[in-house]
C-alpha atoms as a PDB file:
ATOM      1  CA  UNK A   1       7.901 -41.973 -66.463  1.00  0.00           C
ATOM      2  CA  UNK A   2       6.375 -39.674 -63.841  1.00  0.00           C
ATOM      3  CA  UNK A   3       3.355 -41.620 -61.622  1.00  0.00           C
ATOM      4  CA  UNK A   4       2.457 -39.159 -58.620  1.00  0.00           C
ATOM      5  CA  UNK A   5       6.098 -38.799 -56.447  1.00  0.00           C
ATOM      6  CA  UNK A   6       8.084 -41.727 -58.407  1.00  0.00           C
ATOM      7  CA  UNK A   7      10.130 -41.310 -61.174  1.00  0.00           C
ATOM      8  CA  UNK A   8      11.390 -44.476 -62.716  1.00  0.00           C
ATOM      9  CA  UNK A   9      12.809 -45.384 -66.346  1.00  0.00           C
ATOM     10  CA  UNK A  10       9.899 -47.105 -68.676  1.00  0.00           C
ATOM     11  CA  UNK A  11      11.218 -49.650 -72.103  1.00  0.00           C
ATOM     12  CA  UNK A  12       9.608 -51.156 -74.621  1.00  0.00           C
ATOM     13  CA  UNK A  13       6.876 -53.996 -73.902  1.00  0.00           C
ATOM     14  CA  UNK A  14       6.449 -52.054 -70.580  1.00  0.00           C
ATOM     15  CA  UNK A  15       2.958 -51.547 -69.015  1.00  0.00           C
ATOM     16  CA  UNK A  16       2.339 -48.977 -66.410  1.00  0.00           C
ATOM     17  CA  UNK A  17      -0.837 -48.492 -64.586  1.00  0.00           C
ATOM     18  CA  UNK A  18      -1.931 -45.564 -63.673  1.00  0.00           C
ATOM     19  CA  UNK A  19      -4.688 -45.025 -60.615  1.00  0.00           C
ATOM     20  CA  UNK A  20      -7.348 -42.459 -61.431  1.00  0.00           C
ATOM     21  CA  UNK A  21      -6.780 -38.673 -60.854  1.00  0.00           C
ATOM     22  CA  UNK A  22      -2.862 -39.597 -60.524  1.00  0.00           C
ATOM     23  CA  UNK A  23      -0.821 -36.462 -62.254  1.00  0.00           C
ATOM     24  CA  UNK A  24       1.579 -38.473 -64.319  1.00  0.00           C
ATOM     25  CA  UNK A  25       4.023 -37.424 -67.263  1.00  0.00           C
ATOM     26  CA  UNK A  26       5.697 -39.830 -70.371  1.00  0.00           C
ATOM     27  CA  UNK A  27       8.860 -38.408 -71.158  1.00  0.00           C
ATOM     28  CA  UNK A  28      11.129 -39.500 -74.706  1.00  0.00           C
ATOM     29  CA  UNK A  29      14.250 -39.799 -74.238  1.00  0.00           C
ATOM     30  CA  UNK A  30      15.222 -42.102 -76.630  1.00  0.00           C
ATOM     31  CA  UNK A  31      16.303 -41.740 -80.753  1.00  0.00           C
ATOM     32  CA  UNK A  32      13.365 -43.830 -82.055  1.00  0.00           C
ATOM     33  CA  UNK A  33       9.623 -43.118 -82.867  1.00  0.00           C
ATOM     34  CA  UNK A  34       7.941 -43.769 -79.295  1.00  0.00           C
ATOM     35  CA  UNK A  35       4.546 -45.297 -79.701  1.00  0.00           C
ATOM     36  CA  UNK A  36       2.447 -45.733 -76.905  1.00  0.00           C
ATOM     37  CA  UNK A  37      -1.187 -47.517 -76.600  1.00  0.00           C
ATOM     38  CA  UNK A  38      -3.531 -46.578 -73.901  1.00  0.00           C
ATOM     39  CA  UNK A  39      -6.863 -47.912 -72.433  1.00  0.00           C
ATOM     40  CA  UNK A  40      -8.910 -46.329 -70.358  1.00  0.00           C
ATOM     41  CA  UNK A  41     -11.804 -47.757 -68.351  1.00  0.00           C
ATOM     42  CA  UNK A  42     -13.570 -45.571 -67.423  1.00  0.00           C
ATOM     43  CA  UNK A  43     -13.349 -43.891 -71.116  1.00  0.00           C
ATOM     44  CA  UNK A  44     -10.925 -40.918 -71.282  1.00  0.00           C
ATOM     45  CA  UNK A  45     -12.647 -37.695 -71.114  1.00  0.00           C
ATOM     46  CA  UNK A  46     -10.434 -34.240 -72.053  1.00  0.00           C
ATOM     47  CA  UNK A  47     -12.308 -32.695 -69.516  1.00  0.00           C
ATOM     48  CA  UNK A  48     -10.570 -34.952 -66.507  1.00  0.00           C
ATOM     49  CA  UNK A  49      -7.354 -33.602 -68.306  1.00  0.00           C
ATOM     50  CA  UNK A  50      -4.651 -30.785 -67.430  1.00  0.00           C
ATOM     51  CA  UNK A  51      -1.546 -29.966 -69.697  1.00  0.00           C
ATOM     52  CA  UNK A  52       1.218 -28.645 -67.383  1.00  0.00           C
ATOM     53  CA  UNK A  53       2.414 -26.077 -70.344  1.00  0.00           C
ATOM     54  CA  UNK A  54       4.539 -29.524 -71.621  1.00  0.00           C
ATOM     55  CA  UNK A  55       2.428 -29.623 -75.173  1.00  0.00           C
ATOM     56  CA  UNK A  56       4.455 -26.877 -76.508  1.00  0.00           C
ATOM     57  CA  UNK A  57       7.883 -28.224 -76.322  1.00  0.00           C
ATOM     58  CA  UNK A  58       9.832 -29.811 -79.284  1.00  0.00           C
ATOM     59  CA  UNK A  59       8.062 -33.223 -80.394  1.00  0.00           C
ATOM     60  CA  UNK A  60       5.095 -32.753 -77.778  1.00  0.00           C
ATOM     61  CA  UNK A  61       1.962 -33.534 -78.841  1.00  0.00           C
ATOM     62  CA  UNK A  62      -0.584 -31.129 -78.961  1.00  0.00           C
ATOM     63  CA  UNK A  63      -4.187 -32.209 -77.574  1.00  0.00           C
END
């Protein structure tokens, strides 16, 4: 897990908050299926988003 400058391993049951307008990243590293839940308050909006070119890479999600 990225969050601004820190870099630091994330597990399962793991919660991470992340302070508005903070660039952050999710990497999976692992052999499983990741899942990952996410609430937003205020609601998400794509246009507060910006893909860093990382959507295209093997098992990335596309938005």
């Amino acid at each position: 897990m990225r969050l601004g400058d820190a870099v630091f391993a994330a597990a399962a049951g793991d919660t991470v908050w992340i302070p508005p307008e903070t660039p952050h990243r999710l990497e999976h590293t692992g052999g499983k299926a990741l899942k990952v839940w996410c609430c937003c308050a205020p609601p998400y909006s794509r246009a507060d988003t910006e893909i860093d070119g990382a959507a295209s890479a093997p098992g990335a999600i596309s938005t």
